[in-house]
N, C-alpha and C. Protein backbone atom coordinates (compact mmCIF):
# COMPACT_ATOMS: atom_id res chain seq x y z
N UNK A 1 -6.09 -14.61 -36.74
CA UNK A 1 -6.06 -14.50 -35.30
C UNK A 1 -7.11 -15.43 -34.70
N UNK A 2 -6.85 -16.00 -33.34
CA UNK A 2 -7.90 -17.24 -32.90
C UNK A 2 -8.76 -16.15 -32.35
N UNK A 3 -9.92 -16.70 -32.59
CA UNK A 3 -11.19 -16.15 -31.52
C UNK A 3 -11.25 -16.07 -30.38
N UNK A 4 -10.01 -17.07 -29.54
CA UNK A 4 -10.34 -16.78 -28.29
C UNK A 4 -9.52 -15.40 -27.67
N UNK A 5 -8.02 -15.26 -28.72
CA UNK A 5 -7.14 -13.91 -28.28
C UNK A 5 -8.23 -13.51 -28.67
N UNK A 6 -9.23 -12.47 -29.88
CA UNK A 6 -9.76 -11.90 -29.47
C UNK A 6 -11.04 -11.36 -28.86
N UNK A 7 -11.20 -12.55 -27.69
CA UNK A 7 -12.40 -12.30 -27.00
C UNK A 7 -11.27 -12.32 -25.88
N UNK A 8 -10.49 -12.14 -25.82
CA UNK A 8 -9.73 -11.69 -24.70
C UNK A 8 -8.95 -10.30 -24.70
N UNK A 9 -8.99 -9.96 -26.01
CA UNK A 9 -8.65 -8.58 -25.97
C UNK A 9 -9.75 -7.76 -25.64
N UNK A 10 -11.09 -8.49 -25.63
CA UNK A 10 -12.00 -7.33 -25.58
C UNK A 10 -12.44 -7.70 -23.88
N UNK A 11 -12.16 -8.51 -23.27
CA UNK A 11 -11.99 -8.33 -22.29
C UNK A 11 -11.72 -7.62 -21.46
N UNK A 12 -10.00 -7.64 -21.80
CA UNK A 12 -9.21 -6.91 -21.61
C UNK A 12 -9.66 -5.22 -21.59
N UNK A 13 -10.27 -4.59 -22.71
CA UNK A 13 -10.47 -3.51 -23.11
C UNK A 13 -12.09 -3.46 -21.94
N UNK A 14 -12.92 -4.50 -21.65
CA UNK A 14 -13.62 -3.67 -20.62
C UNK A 14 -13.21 -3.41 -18.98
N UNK A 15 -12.43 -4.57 -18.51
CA UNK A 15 -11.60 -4.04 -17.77
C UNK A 15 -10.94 -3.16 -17.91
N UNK A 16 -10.58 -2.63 -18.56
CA UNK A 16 -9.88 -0.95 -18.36
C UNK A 16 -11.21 -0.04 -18.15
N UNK A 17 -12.12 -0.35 -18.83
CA UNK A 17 -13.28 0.77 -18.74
C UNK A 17 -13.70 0.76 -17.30
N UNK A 18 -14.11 -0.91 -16.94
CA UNK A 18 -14.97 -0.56 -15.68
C UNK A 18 -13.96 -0.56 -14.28
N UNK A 19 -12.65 -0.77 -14.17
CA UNK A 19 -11.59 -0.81 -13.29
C UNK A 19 -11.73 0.31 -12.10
N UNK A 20 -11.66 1.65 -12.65
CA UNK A 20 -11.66 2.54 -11.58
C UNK A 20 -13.27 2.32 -10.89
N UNK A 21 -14.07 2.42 -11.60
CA UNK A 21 -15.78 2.47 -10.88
C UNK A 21 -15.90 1.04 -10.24
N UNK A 22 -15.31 0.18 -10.47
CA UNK A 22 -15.15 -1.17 -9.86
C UNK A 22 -14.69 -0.81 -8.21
N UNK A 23 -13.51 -0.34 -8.62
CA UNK A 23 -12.50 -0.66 -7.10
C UNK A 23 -13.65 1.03 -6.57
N UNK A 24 -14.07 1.72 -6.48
CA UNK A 24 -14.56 2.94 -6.24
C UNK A 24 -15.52 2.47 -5.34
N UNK A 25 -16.48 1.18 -5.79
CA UNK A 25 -17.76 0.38 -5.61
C UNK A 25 -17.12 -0.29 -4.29
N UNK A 26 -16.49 -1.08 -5.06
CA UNK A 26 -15.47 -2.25 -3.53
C UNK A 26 -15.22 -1.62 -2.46
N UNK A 27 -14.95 0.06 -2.60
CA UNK A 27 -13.98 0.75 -1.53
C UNK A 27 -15.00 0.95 -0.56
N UNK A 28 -16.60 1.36 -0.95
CA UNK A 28 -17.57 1.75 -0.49
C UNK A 28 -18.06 0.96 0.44
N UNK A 29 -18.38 -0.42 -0.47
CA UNK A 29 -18.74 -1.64 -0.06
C UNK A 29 -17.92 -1.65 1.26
N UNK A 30 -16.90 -1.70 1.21
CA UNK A 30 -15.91 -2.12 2.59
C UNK A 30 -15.78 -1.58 3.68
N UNK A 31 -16.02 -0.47 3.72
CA UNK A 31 -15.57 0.78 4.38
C UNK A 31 -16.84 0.97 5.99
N UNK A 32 -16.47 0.77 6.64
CA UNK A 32 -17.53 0.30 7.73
C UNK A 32 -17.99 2.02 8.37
N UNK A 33 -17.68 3.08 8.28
CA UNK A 33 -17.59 4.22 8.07
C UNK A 33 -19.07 4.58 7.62
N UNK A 34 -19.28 3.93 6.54
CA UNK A 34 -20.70 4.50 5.45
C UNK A 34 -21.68 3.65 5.81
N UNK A 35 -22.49 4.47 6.01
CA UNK A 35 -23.88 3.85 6.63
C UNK A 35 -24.24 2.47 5.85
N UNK A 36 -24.72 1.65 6.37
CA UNK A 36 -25.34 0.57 5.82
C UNK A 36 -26.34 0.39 4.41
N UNK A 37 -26.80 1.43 4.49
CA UNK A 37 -28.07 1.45 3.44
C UNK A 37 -26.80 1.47 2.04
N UNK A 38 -25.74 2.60 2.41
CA UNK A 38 -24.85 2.96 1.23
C UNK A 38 -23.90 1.74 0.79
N UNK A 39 -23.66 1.63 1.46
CA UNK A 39 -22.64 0.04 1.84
C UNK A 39 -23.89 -1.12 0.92
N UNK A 40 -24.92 -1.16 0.74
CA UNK A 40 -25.77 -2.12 0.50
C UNK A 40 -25.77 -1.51 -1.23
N UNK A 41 -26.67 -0.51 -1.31
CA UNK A 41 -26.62 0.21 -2.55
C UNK A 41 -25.16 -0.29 -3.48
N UNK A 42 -24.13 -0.01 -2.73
CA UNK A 42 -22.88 0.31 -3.78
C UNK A 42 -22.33 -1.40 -4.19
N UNK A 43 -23.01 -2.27 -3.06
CA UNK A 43 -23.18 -4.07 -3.12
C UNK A 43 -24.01 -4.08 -4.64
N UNK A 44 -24.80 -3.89 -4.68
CA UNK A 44 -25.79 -4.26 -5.60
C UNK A 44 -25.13 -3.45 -6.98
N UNK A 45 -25.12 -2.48 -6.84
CA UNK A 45 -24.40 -1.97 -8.10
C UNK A 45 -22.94 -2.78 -8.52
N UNK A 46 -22.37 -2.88 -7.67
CA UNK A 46 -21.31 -3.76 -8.04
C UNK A 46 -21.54 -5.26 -8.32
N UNK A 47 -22.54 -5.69 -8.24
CA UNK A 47 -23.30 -7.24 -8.73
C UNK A 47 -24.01 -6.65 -10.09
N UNK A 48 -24.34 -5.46 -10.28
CA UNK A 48 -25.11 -5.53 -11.25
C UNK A 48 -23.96 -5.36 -12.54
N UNK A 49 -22.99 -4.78 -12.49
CA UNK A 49 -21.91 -4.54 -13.52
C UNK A 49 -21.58 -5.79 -14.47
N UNK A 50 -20.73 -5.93 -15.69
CA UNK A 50 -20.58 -6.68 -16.49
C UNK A 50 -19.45 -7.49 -15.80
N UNK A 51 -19.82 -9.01 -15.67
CA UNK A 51 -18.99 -10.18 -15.35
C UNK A 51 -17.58 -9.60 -16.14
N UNK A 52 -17.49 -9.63 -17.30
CA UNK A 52 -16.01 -10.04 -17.74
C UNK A 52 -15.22 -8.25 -17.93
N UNK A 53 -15.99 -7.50 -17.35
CA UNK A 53 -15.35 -6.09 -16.67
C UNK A 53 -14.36 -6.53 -15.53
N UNK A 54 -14.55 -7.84 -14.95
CA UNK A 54 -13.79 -7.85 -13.48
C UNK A 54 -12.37 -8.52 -14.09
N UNK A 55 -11.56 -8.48 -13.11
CA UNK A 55 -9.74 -8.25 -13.45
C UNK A 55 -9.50 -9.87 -13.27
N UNK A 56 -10.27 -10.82 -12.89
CA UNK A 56 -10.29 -12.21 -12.43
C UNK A 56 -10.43 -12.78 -14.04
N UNK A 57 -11.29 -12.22 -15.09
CA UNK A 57 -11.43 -13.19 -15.96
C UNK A 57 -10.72 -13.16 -16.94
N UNK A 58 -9.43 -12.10 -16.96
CA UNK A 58 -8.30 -12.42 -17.68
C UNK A 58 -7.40 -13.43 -17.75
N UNK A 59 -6.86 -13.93 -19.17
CA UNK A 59 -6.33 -14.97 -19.04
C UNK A 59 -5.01 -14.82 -19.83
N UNK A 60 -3.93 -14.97 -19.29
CA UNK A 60 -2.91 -15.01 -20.02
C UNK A 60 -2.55 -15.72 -21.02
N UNK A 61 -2.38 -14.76 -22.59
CA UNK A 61 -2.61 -15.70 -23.65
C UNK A 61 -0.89 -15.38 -24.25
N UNK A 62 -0.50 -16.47 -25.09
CA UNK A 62 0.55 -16.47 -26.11
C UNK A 62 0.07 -15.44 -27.09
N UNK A 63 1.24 -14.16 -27.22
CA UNK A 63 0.97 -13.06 -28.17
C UNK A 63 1.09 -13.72 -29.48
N UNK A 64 1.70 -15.10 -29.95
CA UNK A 64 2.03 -15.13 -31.20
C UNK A 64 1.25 -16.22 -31.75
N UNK A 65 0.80 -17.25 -30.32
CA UNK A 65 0.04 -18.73 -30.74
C UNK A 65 -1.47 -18.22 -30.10
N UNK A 66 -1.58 -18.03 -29.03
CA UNK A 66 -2.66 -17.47 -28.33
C UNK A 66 -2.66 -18.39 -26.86
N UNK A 67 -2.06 -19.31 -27.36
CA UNK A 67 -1.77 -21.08 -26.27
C UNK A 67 -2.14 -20.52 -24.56
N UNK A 68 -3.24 -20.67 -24.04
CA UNK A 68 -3.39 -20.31 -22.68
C UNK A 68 -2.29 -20.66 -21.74
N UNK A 69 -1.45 -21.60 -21.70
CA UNK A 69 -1.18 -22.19 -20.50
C UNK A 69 0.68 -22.30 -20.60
N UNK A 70 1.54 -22.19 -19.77
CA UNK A 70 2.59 -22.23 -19.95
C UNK A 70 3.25 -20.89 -20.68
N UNK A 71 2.47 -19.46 -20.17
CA UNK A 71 3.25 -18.17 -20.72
C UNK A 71 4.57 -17.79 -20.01
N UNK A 72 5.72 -17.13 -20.35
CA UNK A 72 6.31 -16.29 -19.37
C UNK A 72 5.91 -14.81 -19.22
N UNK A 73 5.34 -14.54 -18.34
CA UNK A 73 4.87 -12.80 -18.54
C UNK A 73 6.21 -11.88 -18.64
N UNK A 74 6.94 -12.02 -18.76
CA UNK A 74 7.38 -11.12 -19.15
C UNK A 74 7.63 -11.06 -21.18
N UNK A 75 7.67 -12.00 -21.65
CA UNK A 75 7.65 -11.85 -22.93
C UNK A 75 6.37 -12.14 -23.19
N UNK A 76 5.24 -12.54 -22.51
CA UNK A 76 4.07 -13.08 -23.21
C UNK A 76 4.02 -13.98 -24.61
N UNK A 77 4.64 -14.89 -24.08
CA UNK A 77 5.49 -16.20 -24.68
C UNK A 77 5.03 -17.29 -24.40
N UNK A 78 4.20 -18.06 -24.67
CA UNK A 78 4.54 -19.68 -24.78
C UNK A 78 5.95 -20.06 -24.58
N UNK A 79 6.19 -21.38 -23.50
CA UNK A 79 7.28 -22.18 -23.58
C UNK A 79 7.91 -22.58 -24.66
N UNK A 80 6.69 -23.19 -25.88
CA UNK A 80 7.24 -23.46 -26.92
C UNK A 80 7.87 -22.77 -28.01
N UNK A 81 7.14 -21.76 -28.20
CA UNK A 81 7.99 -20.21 -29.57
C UNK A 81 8.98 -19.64 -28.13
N UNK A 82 8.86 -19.43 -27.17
CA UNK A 82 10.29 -18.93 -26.50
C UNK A 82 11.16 -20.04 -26.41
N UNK A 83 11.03 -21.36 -26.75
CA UNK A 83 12.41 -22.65 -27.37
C UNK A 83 13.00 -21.84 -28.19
N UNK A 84 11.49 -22.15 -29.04
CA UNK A 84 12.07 -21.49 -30.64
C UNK A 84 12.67 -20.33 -31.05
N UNK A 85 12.25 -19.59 -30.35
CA UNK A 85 13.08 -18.03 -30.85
C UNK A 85 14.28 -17.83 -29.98
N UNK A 86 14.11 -18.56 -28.51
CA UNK A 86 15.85 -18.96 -28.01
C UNK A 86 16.97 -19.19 -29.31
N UNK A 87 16.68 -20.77 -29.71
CA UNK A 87 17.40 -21.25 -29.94
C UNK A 87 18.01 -20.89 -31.11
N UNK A 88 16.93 -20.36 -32.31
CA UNK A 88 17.17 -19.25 -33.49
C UNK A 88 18.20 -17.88 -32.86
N UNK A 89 18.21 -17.79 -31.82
CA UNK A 89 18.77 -16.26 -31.01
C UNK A 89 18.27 -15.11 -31.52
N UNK A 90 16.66 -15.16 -31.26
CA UNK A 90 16.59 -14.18 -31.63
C UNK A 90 16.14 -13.16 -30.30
N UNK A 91 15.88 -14.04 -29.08
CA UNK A 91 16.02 -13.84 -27.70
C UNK A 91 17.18 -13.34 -26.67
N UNK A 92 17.76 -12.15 -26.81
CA UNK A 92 19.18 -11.83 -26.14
C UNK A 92 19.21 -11.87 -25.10
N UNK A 93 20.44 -12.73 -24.84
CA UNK A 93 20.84 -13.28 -23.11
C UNK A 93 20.62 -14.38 -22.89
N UNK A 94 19.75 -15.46 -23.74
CA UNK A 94 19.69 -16.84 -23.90
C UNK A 94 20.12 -17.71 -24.70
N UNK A 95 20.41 -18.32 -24.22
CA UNK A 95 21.85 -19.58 -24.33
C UNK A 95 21.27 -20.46 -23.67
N UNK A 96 21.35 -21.70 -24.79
CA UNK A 96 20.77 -23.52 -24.82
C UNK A 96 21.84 -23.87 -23.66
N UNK A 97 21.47 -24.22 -22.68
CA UNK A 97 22.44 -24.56 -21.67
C UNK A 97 23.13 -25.98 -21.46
N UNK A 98 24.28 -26.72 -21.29
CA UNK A 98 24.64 -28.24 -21.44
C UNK A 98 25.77 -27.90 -20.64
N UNK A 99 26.26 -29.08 -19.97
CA UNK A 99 26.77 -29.56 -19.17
C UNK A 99 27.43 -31.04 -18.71
């Protein structure tokens, strides 16, 4: 497995941890309602949290190559192994198209 899938799975895995106390923080932060001092407090706590806890530094990787760039999310596919497993058929409902 490449090192970078899994420093992206563990990514992945702290975003799930810090997700709810994240958006909880943001909601506070925003909310013009809550006194200032609280609104400031719940700022700073939310700067102080772990960078790669936030939902921005995920990166969509190829489940089978790891290849960053050119996925389809719905198969979490590279362009290139979704050629390949098209054209093998091992992909149902796709058909090499010509004309």
């Amino acid at each position: 497995m490449n090192y970078l899938t899994i420093k992206d799975k563990k990514k992945r895995k702290q975003v799930s941890i810090f997700e709810k106390h994240r958006l909880i923080l943001r909601i506070i932060a925003r909310t013009q309602t809550f006194s200032k001092r609280i609104q400031w407090r719940a700022r700073i706590k939310l700067s102080l949290l772990k960078k790669n806890g936030s939902s921005t530094r995920i990166k969509n990787r190829c489940v089978l190559t790891g290849r960053p760039k050119a996925v389809y999310r719905l198969l979490k596919v590279s362009r290139i192994k979704f050629r390949k497993l098209a054209s093998s058929g091992l992909v149902p409902g796709v058909k090499k198209a010509s004309w």
